[in-house]
C-alpha atoms as a PDB file:
ATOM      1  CA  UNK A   1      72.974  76.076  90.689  1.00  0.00           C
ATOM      2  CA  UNK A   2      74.979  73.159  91.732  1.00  0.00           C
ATOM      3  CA  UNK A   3      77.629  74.148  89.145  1.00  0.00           C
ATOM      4  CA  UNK A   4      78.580  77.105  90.523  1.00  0.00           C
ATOM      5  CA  UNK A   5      81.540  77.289  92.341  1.00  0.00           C
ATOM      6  CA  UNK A   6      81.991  77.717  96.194  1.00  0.00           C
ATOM      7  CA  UNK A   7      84.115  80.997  97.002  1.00  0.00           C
ATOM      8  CA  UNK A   8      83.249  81.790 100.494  1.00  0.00           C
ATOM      9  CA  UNK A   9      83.967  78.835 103.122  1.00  0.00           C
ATOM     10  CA  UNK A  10      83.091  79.696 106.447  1.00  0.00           C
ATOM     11  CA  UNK A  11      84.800  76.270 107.791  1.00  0.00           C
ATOM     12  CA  UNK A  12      88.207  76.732 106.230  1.00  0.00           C
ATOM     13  CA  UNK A  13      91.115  78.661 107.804  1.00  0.00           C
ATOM     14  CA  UNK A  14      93.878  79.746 106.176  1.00  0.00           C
ATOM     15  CA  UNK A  15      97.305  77.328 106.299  1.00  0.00           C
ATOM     16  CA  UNK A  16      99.500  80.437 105.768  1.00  0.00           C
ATOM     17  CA  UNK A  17      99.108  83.853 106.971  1.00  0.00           C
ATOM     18  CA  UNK A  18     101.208  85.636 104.291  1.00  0.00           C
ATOM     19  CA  UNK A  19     100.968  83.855 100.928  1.00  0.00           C
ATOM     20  CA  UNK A  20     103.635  83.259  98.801  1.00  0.00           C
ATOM     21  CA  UNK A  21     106.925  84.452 101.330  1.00  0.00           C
ATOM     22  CA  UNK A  22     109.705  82.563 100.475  1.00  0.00           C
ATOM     23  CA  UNK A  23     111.617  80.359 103.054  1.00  0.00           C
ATOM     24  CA  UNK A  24     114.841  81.722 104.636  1.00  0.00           C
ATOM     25  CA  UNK A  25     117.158  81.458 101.907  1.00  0.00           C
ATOM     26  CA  UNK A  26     115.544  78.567 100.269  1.00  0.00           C
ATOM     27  CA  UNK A  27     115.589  75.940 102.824  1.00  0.00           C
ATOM     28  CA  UNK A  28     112.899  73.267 102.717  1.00  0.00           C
ATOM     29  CA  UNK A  29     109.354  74.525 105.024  1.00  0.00           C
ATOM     30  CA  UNK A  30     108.848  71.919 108.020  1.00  0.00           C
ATOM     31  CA  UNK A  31     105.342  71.926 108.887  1.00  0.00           C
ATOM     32  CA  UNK A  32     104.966  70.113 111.802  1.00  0.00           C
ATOM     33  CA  UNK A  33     107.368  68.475 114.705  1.00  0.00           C
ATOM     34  CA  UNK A  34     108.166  64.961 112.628  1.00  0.00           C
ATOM     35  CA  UNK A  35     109.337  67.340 109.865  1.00  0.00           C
ATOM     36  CA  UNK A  36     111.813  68.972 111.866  1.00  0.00           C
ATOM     37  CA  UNK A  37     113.715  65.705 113.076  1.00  0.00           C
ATOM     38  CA  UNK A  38     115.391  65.651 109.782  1.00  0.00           C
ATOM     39  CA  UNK A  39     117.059  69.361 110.123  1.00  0.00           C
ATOM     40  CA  UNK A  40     119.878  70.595 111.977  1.00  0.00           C
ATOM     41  CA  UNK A  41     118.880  73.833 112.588  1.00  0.00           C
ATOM     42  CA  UNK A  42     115.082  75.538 112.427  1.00  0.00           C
ATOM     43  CA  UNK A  43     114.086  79.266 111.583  1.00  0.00           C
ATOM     44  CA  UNK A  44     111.369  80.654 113.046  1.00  0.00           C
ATOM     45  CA  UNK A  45     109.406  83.423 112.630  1.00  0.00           C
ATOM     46  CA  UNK A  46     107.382  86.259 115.572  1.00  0.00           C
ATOM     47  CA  UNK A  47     105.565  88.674 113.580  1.00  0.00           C
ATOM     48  CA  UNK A  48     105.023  90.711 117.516  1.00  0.00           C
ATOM     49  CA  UNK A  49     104.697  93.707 118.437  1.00  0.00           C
ATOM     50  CA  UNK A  50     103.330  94.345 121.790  1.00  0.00           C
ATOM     51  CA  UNK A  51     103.012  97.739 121.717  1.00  0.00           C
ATOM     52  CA  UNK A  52     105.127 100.596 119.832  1.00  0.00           C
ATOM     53  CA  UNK A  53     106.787 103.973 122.464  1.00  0.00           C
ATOM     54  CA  UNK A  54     107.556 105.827 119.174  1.00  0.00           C
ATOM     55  CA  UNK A  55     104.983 106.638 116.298  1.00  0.00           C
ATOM     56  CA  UNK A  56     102.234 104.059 115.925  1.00  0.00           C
ATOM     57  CA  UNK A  57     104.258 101.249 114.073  1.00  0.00           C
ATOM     58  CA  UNK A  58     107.401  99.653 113.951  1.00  0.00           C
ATOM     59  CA  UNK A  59     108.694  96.964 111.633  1.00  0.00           C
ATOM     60  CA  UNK A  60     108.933  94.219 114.735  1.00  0.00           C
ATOM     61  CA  UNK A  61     105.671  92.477 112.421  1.00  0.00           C
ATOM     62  CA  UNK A  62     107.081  92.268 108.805  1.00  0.00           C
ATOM     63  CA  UNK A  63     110.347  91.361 110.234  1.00  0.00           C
ATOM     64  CA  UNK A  64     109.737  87.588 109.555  1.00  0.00           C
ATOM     65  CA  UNK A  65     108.354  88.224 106.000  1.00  0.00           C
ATOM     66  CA  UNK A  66     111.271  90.414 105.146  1.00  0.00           C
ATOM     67  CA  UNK A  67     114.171  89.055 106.340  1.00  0.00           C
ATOM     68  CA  UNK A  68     112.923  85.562 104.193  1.00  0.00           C
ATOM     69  CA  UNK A  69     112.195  87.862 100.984  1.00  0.00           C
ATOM     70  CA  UNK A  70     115.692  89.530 101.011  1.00  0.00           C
ATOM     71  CA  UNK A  71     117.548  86.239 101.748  1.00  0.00           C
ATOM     72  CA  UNK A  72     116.203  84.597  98.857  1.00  0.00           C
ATOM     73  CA  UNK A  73     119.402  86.378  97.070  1.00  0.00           C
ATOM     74  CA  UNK A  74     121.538  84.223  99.019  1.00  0.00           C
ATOM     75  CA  UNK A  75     122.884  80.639  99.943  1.00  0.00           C
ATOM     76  CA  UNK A  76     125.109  79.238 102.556  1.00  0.00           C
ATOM     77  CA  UNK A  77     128.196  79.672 100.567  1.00  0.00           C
ATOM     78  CA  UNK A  78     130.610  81.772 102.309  1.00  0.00           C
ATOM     79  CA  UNK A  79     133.241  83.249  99.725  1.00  0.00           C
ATOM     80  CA  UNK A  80     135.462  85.073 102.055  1.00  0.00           C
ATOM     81  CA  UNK A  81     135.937  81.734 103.947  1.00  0.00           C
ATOM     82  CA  UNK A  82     135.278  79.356 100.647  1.00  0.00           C
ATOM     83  CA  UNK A  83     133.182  77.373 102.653  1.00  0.00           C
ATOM     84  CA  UNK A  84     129.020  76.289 102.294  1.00  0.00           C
ATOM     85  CA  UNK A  85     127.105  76.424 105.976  1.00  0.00           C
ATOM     86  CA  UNK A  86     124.901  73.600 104.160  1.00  0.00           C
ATOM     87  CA  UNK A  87     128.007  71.152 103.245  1.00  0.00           C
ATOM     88  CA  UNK A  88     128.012  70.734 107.336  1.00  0.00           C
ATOM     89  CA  UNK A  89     124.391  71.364 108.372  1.00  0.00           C
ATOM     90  CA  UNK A  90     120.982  71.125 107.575  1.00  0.00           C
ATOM     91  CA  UNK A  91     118.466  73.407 107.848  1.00  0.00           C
ATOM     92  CA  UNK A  92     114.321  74.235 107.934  1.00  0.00           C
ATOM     93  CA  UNK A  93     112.300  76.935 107.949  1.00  0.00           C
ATOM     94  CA  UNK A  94     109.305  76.396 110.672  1.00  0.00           C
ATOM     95  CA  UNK A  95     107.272  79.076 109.582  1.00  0.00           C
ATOM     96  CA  UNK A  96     106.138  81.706 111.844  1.00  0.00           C
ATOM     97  CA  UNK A  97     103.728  81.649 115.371  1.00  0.00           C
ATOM     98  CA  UNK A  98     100.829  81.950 115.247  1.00  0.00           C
ATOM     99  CA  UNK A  99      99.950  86.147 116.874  1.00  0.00           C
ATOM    100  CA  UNK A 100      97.294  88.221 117.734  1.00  0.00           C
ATOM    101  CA  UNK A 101      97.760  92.071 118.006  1.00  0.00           C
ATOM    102  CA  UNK A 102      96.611  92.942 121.931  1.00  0.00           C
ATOM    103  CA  UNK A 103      96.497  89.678 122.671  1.00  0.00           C
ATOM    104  CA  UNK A 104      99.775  88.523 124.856  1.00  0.00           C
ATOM    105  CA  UNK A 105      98.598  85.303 126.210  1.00  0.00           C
ATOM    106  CA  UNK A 106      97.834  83.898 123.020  1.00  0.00           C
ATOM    107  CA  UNK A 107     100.940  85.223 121.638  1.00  0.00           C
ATOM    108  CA  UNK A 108     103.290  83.550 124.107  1.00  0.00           C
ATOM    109  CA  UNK A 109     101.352  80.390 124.187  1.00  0.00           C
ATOM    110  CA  UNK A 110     102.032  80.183 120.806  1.00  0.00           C
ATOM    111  CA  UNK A 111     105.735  81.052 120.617  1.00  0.00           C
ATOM    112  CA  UNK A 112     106.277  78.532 123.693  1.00  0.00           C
ATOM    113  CA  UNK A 113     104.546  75.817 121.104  1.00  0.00           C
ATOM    114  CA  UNK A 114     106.505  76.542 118.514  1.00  0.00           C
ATOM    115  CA  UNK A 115     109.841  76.943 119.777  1.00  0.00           C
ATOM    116  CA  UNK A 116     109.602  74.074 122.390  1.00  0.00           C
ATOM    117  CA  UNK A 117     108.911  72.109 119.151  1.00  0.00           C
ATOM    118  CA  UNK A 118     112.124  73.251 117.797  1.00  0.00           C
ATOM    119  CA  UNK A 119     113.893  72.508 121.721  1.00  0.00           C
ATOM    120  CA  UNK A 120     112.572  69.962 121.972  1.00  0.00           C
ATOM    121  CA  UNK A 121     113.125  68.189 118.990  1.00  0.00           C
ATOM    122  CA  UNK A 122     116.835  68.937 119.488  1.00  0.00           C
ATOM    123  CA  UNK A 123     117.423  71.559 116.781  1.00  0.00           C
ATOM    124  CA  UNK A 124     119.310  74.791 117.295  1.00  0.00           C
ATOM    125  CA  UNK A 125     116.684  77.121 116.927  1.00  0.00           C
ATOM    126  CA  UNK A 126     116.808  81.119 114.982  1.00  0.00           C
ATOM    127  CA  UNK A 127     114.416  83.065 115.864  1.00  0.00           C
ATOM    128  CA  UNK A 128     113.518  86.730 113.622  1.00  0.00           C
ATOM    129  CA  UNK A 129     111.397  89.441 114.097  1.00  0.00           C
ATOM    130  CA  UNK A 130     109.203  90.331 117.085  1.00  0.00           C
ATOM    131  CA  UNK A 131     110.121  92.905 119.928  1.00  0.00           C
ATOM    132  CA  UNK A 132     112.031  92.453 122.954  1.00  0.00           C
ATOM    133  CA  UNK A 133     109.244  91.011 125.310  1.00  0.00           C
ATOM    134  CA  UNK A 134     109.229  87.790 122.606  1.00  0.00           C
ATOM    135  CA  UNK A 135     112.446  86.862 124.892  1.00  0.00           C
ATOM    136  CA  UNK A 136     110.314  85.864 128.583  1.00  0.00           C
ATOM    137  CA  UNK A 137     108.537  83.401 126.446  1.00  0.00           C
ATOM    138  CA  UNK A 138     111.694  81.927 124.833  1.00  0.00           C
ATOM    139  CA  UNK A 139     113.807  82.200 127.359  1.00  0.00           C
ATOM    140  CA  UNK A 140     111.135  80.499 129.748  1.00  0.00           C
ATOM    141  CA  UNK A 141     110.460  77.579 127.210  1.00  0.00           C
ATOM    142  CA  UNK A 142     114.680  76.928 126.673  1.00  0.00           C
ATOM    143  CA  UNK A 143     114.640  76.842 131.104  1.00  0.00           C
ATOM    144  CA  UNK A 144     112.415  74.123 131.386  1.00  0.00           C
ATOM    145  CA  UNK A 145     114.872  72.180 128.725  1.00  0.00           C
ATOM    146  CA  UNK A 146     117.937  72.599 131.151  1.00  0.00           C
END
């Protein structure tokens, strides 16, 4: 029946990987590199974990997705200094790399791609979540900058 409508796409992949996570405290989303010329400052997100020494999980993954759901309480206002962090800078949120559990090579590759976008484009980049090995790959993409 031509009428019917189509709920299984085989072709189409998904544009978000958690639906409906707010941006860090409000800011605007960029979604590509000509977005983030307009912004000061970028956020972006490693949902990583390479591999967890205690128990079988830490919270290294939903770091990104947390950190934006609890700032959405806040703004840039400062009261114990009366000032606003957005009366002298502007800000994005760039969304988080793209990961895959096991899978370090992709991983990296795609924090390099990410956060060179943010380097490169001359923002000052903030990075949340991940565990400590997301630092080679940052560290190695802000080198090659200097």
């Amino acid at each position: 029946m031509e009428t019917r409508p189509v709920i299984y796409d085989p072709t189409s992949k998904p544009r978000e990987i958690y639906s409906g996570v707010p941006s860090f405290l409000g800011l605007p989303v960029a979604k590509n590199k000509e977005d983030l010329k307009l912004y000061d400052f970028a956020i972006l997100g490693v949902p990583w974990e390479g591999g967890c020494t205690y128990g079988g999980y830490s919270s290294c993954v939903i770091a990104p997705k947390t950190i934006r759901s609890v700032s959405s309480r806040y703004t840039g206002y400062l009261p114990d200094y009366d000032i606003d962090t957005f009366d002298s800078l502007t800000g994005c949120d760039y969304g988080d790399t793209v990961v895959q559990n096991g899978n370090y090579e992709l991983t990296f590759n795609s924090i390099r791609e990410k956060y060179a976008d943010i380097i490169e484009g001359g923002q000052i980049p903030i990075v949340f979540g991940g565990d400590h090995s997301i630092a080679y790959p940052l560290i190695q993409t802000l080198a090659k900058k200097a």
